[in-house]
Protein backbone atom coordinates (compact mmCIF):
# COMPACT_ATOMS: atom_id res chain seq x y z
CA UNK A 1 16.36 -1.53 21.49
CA UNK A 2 17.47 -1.64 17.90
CA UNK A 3 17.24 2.02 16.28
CA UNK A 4 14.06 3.03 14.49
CA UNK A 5 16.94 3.29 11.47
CA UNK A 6 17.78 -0.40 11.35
CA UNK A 7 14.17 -1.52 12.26
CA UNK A 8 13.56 0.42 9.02
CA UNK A 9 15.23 -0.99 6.90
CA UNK A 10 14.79 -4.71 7.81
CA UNK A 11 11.66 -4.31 7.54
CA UNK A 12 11.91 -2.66 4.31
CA UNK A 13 14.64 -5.08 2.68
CA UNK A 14 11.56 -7.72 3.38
CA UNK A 15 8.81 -5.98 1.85
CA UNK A 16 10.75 -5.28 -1.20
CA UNK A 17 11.90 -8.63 -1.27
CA UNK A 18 8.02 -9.85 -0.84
CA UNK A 19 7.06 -7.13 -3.63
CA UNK A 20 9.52 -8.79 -5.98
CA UNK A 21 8.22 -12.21 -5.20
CA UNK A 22 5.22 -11.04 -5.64
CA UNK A 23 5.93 -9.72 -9.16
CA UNK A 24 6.72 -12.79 -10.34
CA UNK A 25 3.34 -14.25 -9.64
CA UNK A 26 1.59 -11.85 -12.52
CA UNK A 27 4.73 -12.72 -15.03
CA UNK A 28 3.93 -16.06 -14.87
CA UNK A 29 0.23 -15.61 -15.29
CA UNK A 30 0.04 -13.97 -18.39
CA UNK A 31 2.35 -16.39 -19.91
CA UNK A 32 0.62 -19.80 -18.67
CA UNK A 33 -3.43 -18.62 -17.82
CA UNK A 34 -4.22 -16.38 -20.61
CA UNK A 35 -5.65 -13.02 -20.70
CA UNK A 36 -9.13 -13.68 -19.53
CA UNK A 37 -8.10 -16.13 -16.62
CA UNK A 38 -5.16 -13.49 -16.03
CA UNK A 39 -8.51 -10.37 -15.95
CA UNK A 40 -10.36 -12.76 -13.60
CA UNK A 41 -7.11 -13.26 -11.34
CA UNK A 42 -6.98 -9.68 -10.90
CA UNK A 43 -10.87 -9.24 -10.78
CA UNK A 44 -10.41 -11.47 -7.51
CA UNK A 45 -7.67 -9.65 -6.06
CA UNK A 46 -9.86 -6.14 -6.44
CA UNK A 47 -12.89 -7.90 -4.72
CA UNK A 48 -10.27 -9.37 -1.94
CA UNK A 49 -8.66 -5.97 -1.41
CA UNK A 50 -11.65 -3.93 -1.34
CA UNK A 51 -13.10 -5.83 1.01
CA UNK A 52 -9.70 -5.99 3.57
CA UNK A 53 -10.03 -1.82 2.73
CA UNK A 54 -13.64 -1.54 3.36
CA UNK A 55 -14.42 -3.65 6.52
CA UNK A 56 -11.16 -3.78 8.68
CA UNK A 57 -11.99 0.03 9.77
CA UNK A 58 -8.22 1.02 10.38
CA UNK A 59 -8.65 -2.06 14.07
CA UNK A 60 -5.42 -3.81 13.23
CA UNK A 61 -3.62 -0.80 12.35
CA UNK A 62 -5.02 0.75 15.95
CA UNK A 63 -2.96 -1.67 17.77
CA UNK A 64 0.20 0.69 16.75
CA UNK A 65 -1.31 3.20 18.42
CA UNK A 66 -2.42 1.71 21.69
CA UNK A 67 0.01 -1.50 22.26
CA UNK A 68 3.01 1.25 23.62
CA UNK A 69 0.39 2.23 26.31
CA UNK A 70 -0.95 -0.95 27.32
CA UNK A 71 0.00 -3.51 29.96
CA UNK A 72 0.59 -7.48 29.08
CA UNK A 73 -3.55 -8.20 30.48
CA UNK A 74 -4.55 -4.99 28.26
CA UNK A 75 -2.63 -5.71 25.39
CA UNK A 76 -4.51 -9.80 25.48
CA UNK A 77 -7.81 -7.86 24.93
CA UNK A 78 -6.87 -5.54 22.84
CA UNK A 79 -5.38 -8.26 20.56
CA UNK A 80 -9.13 -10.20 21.21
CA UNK A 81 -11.31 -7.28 20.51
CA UNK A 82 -9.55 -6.87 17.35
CA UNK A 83 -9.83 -11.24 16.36
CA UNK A 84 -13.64 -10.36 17.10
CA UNK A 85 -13.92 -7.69 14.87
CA UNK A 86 -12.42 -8.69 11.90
CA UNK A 87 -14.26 -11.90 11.87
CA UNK A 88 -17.88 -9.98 12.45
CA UNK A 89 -17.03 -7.57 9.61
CA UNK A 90 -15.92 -10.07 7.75
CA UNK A 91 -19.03 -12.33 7.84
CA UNK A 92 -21.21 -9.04 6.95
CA UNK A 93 -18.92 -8.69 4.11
CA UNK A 94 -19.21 -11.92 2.25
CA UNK A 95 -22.83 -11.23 2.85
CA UNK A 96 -23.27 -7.94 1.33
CA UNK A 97 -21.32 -9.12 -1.27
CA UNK A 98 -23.34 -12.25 -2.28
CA UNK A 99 -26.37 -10.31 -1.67
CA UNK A 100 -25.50 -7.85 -4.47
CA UNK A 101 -23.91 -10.36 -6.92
CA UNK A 102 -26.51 -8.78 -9.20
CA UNK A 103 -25.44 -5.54 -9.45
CA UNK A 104 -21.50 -6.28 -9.83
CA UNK A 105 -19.90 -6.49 -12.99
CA UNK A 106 -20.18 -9.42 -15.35
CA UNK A 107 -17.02 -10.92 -14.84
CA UNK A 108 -17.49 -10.51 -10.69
CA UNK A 109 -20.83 -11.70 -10.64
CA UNK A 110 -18.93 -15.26 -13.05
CA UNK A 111 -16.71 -15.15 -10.25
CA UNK A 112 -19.06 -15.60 -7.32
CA UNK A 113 -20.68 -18.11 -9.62
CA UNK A 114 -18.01 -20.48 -10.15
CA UNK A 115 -16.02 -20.00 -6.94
CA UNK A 116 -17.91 -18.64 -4.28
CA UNK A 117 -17.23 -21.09 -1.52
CA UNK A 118 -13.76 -20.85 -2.58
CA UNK A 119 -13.84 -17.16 -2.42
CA UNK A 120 -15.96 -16.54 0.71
CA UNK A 121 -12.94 -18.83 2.81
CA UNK A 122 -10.14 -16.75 1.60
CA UNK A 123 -11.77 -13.49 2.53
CA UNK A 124 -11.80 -14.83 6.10
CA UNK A 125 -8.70 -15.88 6.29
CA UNK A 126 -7.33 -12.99 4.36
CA UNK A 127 -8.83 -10.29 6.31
CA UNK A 128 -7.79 -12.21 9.73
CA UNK A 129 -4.31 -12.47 8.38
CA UNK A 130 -4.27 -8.78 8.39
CA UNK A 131 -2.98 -8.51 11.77
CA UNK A 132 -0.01 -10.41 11.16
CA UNK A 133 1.13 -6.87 9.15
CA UNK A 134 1.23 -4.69 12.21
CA UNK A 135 0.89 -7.32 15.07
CA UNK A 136 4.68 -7.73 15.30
CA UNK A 137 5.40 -4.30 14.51
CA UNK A 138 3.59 -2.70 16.98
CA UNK A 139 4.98 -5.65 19.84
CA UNK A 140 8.42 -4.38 18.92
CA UNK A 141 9.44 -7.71 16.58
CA UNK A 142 10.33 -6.56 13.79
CA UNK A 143 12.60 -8.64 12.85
CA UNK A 144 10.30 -11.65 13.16
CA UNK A 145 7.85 -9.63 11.31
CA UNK A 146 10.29 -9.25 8.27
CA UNK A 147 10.69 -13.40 8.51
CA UNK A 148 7.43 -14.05 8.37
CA UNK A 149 6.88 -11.80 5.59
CA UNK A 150 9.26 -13.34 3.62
CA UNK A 151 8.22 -17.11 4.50
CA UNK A 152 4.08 -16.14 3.52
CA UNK A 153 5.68 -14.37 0.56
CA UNK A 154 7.69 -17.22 -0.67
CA UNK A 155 5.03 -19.89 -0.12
CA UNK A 156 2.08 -17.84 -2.10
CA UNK A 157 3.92 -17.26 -4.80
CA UNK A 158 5.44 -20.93 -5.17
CA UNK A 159 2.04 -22.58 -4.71
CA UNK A 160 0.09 -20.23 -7.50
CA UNK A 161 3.23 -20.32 -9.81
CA UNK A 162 3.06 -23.96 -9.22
CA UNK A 163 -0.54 -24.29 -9.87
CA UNK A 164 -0.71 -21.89 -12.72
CA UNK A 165 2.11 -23.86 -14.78
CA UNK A 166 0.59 -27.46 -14.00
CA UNK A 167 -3.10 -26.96 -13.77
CA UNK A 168 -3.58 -23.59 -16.51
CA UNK A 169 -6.54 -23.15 -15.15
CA UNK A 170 -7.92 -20.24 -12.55
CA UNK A 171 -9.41 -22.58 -9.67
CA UNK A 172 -6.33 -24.56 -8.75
CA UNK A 173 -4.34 -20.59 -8.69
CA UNK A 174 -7.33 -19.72 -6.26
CA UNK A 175 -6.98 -22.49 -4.12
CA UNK A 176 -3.20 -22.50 -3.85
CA UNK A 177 -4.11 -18.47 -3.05
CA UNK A 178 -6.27 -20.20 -0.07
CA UNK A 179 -3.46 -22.35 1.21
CA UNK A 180 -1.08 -19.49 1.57
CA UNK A 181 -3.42 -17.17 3.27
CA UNK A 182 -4.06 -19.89 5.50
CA UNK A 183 -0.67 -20.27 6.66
CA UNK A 184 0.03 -16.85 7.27
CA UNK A 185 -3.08 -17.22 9.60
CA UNK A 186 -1.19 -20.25 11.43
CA UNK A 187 1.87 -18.16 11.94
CA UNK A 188 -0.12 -15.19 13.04
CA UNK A 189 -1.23 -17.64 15.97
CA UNK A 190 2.04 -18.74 16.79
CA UNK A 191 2.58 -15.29 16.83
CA UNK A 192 -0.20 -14.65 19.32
CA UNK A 193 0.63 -17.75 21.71
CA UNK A 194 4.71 -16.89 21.79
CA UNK A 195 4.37 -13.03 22.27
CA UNK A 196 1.72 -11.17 23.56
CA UNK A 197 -1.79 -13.43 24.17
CA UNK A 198 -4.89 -13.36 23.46
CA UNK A 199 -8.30 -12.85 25.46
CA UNK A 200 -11.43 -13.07 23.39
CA UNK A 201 -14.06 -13.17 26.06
CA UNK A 202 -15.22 -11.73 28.15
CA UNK A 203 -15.57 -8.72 25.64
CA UNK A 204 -13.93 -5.58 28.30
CA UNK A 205 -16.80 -3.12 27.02
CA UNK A 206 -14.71 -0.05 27.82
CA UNK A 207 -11.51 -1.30 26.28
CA UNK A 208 -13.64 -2.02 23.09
CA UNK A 209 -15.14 1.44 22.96
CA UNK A 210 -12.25 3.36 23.54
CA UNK A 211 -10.84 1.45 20.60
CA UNK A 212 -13.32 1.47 18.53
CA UNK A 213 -13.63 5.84 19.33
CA UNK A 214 -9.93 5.86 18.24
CA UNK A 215 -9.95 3.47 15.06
CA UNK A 216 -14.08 4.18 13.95
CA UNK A 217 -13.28 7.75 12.79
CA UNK A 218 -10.26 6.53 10.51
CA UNK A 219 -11.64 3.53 9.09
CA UNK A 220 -14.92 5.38 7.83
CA UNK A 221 -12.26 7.79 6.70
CA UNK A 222 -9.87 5.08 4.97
CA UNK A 223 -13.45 3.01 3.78
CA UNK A 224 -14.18 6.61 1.79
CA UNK A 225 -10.34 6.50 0.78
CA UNK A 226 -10.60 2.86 -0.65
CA UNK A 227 -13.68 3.76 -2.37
CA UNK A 228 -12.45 6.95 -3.87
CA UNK A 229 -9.23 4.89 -4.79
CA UNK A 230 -11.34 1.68 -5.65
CA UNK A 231 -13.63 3.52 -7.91
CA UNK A 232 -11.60 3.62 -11.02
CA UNK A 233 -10.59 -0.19 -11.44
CA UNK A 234 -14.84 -0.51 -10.70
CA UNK A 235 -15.61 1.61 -13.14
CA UNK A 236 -13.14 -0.12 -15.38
CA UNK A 237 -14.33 -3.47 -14.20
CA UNK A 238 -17.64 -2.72 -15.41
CA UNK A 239 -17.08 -0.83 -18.46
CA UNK A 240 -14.62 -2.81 -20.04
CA UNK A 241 -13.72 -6.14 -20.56
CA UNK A 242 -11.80 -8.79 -18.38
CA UNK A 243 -8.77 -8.55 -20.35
CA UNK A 244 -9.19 -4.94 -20.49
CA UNK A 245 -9.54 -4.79 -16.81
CA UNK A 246 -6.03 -6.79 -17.08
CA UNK A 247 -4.40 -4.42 -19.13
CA UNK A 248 -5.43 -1.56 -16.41
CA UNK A 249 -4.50 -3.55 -13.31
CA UNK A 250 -0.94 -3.84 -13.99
CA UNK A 251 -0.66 0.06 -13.55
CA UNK A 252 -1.54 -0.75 -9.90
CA UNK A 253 0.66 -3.62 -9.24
CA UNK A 254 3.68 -1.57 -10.42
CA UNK A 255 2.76 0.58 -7.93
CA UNK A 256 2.67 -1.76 -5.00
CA UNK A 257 6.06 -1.16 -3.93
CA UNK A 258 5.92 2.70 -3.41
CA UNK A 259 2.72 2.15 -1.37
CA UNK A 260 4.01 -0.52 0.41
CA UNK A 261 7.73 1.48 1.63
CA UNK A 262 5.49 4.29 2.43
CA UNK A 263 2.94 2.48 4.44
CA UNK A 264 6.08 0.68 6.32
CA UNK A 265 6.65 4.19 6.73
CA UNK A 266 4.05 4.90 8.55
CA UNK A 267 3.36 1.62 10.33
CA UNK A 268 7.45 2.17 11.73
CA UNK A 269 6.57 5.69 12.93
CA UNK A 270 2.91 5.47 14.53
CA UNK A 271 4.46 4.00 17.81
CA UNK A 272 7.08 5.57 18.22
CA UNK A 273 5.39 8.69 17.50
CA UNK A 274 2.46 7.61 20.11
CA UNK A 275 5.28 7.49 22.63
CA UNK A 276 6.41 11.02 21.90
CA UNK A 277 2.56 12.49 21.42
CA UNK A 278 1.71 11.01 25.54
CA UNK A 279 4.98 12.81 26.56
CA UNK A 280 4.07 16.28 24.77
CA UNK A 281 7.73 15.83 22.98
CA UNK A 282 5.77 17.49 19.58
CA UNK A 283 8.49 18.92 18.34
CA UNK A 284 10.34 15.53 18.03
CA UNK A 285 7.86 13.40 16.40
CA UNK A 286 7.45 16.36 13.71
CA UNK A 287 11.05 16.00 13.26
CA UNK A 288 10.97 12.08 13.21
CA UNK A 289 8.15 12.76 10.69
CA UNK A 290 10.00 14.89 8.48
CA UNK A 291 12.94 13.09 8.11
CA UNK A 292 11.69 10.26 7.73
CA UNK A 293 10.05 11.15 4.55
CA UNK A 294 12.84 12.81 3.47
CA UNK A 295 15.05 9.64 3.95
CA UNK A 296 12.25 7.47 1.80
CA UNK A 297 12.15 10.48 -0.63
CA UNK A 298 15.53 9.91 -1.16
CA UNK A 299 14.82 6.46 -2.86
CA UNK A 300 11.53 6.63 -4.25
CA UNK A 301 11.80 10.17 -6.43
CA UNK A 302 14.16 8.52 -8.42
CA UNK A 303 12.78 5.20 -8.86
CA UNK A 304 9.44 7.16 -9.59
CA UNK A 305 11.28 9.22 -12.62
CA UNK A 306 13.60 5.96 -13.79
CA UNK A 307 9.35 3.92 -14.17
CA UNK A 308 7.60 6.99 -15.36
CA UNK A 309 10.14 7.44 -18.46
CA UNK A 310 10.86 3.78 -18.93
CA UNK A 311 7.39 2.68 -18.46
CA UNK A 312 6.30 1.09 -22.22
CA UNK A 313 9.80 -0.78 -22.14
CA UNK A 314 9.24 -2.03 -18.54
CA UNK A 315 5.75 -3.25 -19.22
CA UNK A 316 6.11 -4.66 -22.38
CA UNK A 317 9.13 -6.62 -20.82
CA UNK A 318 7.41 -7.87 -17.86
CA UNK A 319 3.82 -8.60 -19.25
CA UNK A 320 4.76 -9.08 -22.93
CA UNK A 321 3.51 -6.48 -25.94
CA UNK A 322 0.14 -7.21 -25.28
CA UNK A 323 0.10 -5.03 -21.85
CA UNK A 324 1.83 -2.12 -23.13
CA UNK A 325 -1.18 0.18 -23.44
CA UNK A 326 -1.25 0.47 -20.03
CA UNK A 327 1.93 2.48 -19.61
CA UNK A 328 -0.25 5.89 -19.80
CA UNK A 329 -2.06 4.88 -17.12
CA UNK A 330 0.95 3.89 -14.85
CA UNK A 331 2.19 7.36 -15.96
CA UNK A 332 -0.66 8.96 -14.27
CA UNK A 333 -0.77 6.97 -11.53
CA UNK A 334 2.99 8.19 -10.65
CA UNK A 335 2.13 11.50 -10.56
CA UNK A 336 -0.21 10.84 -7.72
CA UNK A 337 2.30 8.49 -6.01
CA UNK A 338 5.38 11.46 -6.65
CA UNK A 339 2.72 14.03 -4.58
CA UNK A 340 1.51 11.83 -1.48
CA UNK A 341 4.37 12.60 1.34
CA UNK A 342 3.44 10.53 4.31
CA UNK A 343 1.55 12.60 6.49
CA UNK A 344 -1.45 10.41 7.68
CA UNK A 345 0.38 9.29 10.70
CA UNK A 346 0.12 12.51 12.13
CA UNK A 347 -3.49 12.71 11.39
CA UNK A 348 -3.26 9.54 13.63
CA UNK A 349 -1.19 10.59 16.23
CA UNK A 350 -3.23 13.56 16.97
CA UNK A 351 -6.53 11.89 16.87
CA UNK A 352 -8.24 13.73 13.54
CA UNK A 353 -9.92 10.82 12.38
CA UNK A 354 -13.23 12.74 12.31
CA UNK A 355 -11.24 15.45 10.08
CA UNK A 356 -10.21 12.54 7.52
CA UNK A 357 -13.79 11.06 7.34
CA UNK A 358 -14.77 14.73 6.68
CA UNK A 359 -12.33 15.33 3.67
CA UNK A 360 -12.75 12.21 2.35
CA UNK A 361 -16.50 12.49 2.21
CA UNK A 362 -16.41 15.92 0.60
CA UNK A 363 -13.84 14.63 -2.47
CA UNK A 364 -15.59 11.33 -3.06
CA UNK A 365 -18.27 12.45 -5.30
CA UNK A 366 -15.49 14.68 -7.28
CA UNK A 367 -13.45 11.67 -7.48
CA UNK A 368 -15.67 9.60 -9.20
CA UNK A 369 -17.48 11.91 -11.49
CA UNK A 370 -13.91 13.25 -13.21
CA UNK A 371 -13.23 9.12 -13.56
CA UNK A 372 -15.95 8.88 -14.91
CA UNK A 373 -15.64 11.73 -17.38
CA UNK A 374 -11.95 10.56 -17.58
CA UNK A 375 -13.15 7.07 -19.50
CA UNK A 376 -15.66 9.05 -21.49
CA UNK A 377 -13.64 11.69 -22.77
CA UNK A 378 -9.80 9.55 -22.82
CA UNK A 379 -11.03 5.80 -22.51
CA UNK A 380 -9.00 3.32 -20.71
CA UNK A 381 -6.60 5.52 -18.91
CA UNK A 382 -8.75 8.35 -18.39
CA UNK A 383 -9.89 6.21 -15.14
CA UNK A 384 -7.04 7.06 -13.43
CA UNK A 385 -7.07 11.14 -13.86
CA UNK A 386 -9.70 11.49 -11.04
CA UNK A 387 -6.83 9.68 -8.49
CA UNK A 388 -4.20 12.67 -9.59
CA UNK A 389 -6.88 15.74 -8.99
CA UNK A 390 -8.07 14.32 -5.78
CA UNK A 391 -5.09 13.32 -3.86
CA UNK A 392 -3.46 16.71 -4.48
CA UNK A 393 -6.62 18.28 -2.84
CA UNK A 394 -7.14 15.94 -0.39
CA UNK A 395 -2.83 16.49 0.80
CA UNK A 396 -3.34 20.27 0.54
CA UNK A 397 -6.77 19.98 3.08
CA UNK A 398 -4.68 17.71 5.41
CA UNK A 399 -1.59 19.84 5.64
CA UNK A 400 -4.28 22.91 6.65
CA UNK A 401 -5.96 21.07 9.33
CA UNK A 402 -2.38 19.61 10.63
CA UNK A 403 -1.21 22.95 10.68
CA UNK A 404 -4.21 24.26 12.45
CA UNK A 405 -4.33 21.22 14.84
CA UNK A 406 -0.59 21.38 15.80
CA UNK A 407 -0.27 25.48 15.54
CA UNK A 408 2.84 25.62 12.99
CA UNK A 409 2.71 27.09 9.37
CA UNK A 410 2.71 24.18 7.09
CA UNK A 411 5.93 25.43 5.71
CA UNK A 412 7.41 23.27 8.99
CA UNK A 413 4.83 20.65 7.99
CA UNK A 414 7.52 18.86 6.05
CA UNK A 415 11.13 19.47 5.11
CA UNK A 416 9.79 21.10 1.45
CA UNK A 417 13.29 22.07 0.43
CA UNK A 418 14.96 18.77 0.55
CA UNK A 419 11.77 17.02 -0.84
CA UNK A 420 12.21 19.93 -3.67
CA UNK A 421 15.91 19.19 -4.43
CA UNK A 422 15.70 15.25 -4.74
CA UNK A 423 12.76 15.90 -6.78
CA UNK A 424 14.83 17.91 -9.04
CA UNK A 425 17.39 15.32 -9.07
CA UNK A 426 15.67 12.29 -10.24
CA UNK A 427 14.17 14.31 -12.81
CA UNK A 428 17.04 15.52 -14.26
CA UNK A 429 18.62 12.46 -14.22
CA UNK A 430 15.94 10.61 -16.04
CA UNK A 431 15.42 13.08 -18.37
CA UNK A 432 19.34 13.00 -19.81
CA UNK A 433 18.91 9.13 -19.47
CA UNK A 434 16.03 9.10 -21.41
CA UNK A 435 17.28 10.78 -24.30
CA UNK A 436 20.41 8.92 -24.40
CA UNK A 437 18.53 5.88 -24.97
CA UNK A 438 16.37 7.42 -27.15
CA UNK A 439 19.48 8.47 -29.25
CA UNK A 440 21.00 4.91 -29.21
CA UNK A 441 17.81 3.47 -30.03
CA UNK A 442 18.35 0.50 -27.46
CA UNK A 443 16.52 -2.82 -28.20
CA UNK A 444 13.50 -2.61 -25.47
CA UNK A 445 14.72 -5.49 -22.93
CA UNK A 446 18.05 -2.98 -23.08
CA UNK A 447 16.08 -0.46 -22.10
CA UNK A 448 13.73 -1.95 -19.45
CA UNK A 449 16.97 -3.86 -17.79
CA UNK A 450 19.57 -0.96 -18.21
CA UNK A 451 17.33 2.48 -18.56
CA UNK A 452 16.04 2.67 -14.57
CA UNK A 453 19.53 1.42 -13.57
CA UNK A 454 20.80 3.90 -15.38
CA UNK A 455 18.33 6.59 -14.15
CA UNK A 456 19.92 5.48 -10.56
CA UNK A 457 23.17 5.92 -11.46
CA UNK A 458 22.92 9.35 -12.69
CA UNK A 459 21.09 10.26 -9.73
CA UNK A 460 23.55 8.87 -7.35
CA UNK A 461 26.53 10.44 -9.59
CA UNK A 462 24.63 13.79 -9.06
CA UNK A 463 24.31 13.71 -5.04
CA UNK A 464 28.27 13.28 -4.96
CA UNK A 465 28.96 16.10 -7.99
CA UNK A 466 27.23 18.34 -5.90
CA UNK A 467 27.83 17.08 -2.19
CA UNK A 468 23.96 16.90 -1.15
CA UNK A 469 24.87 13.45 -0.33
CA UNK A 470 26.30 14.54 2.87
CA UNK A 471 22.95 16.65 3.63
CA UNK A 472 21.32 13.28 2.81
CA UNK A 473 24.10 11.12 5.49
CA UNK A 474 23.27 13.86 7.87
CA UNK A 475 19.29 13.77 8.05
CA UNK A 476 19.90 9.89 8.50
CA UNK A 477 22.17 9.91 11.09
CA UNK A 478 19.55 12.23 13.00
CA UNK A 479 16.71 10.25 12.61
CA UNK A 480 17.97 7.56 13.72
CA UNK A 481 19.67 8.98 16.80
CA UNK A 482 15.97 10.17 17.46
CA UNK A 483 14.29 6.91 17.15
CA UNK A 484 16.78 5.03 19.04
């Protein structure tokens, strides 16, 4: 079996390659659509991904847990159950949502108006295509689950690219969106028929409940998560414009690729750390744990530091001037990223899904009332302050009950001193590069191009000044001699 090390970073090379693909879908936008076909774009997204957040209740993701303990016939209905369940939430979805068209915001509500056929197909093949993101993963193919990221990847963004630059208009984008979700559903089938099967009835009424005991408690918990981190682009959905709404939303998609290396992360880990959890090895999956995030630490501090003090160059260089007001809220939005250490797969792995729903019930109303006082008090980017506050409680009340739950002083929780001296790193390193450029005055697509590569260099030049790079070569080589 290839090494937990290698699986790693296939399937990462893919997702970054997907996330740059995917970049170049919103370039082309708001250079061909216009700003308020480019605001409705992204209104559509935040209706698509709240509803994949809201109504999937953490099934697909289950599978990680439960496939490494699970026969061929068990793993057919497990696989089954899950098809079931995503297309039952997903029909009470597109209800709920077309029964409270009133109440959305005005540029949701024109939406559902011109494209709600349109719109109600995608969400079903969306949220069904959601299992082709851990399916493979937890079967042990990752490789063909980096390929067949890549392929969906490549088709979206040629068909709305394509569609944007003929058609300049939003409905041709949304149904070459349609066409690309549907073909990741077709290779999610292949999938299905070539490697592990499928039984959809009859429904095994244990089976279901045990899955459902395991998954229910996290997905209420990660339903109060999306809404607590769903709140802000609502509340700036409704209170400002389209274009505004635009301006905001390119904070987030900056972010995707820091979300989406950590939640590799954690998809990569949860089996192997289910494996060690039924053996009582504890002490090794903290380790794998650890390490792990030390390893991803390693690459996203810096590239964290290198956006946060580059961030009006990069945007303006991406998105053109007219985005460039959103750079305070990416700033903000960093800070949250920079203090959210992967740590929810061990709330999986030892079952404290009821914990999580309990947290995240307790922060939501805090979440959204300092949003909300955020946009009163700072406007536009004030949305985001809530997300900072929040996730630093919400970490700090997950480390307690981990440390309670597993009987260690969260001072073993994670590796703090390595996490504390690659933090110090990148920051140094984009500080001195950011006054450097600030001294030569570089012309902005200098600085945008050059100024993060630069911010990686110095990093990099720093790790071999001081030899931490071999600290850095040694926690590798360890974790993945443990995940072997």
């Amino acid at each position: 079996m290839a090494s937990i090390l290698r699986q790693g970073i296939a399937l990462s090379a893919a997702q970054y390659t997907e996330q740059v693909i995917m970049l170049l879908t919103p370039i082309v936008l708001v250079r061909t659509i216009g700003p308020t076909a480019f605001g409705e774009y992204r209104l559509f997204w935040l209706l698509v991904t709240t509803v994949a957040l809201l109504f999937s209740f953490n099934m697909p993701r289950s599978l990680l847990f439960f496939f490494v303990r699970l026969d061929g016939e068990g793993r057919r209905i497990y696989v089954g159950q899950t098809v079931l369940f995503l297309l039952a939430a997903t029909m009470v979805a597109v209800l709920l949502v077309f029964a409270f068209r009133p109440v959305l915001p005005s540029g949701m509500k024109d939406l559902l108006h011109d494209h709600g056929l349109l719109l109600a197909m995608f969400l079903f093949v969306w949220n069904l295509g959601l299992l082709l993101d851990v399916l493979p993963n937890a079967v042990g193919r990752i490789r063909w689950q980096a390929q067949a990221i890549l392929a969906s990847s490549v088709l979206r963004a040629a068909l709305i690219i394509s569609a944007a630059v003929v058609f300049h208009r939003f409905e041709e984008v949304l149904i070459a969106a349609l066409i690309a979700a549907s073909v990741r559903v077709v290779l999610l089938a292949v999938f299905i028929a070539r490697y592990c099967g499928i039984r959809l009835f009859p429904i095994e009424k244990e089976q279901f409940r045990a899955q459902l005991r395991y998954a229910l408690p996290f997905g209420v918990a990660g339903l109060l998560w999306s809404v607590r981190k769903q709140a802000e682009l609502w509340i700036v959905a409704t209170m400002f414009s389209s274009g505004m709404f635009g301006i905001f939303s390119i904070a987030t998609m900056l972010l995707m690729p820091f979300e989406v290396l950590r939640g590799g992360l954690g998809n990569l880990l949860l089996p192997k750390m289910s494996h060690f959890h039924s053996l009582g090895r504890h002490e090794e999956l903290l380790r794998l744990n650890n390490q792990g995030n030390v390893i991803i630490s390693a690459v996203m501090f810096p590239a964290i530091a290198a956006l946060f003090v580059f961030a009006e160059e990069v945007i303006q260089f991406l998105f053109t001037k007219e985005y460039v007001s959103g750079a305070p809220v990416l700033r903000i939005y960093l800070i949250q990223t920079l203090i959210s250490t992967e740590i929810t797969t061990l709330l999986n792995v030892f079952g404290q899904g009821s914990a999580n729903m309990r947290y995240e019930a307790a922060i939501l109303p805090f979440a959204v009332l300092t949003s909300l006082a955020g946009v009163w008090y700072y406007g536009l980017p004030g949305a985001a302050i809530g997300s900072v506050f929040t996730t630093f409680v919400v970490y700090v009340l997950f480390l307690r009950r981990l440390s309670k739950v597993m009987s260690i002083p969260i001072a073993r929780l994670q590796d703090w001193k390595n996490l504390g001296l690659i933090l110090v790193a990148s920051v140094l390193a984009a500080v001195l590069v950011r006054i450097s450029f600030d001294l030569l005055q570089a012309p902005v697509p200098v600085a945008a191009l050059v100024g993060p590569a630069a911010v990686l260099v110095c990093y990099v030049t720093m790790l071999f000044v001081t030899g931490y790079y071999r600290t850095l070569a040694e926690v590798r080589r360890e974790w993945g001699v443990l995940g072997a």
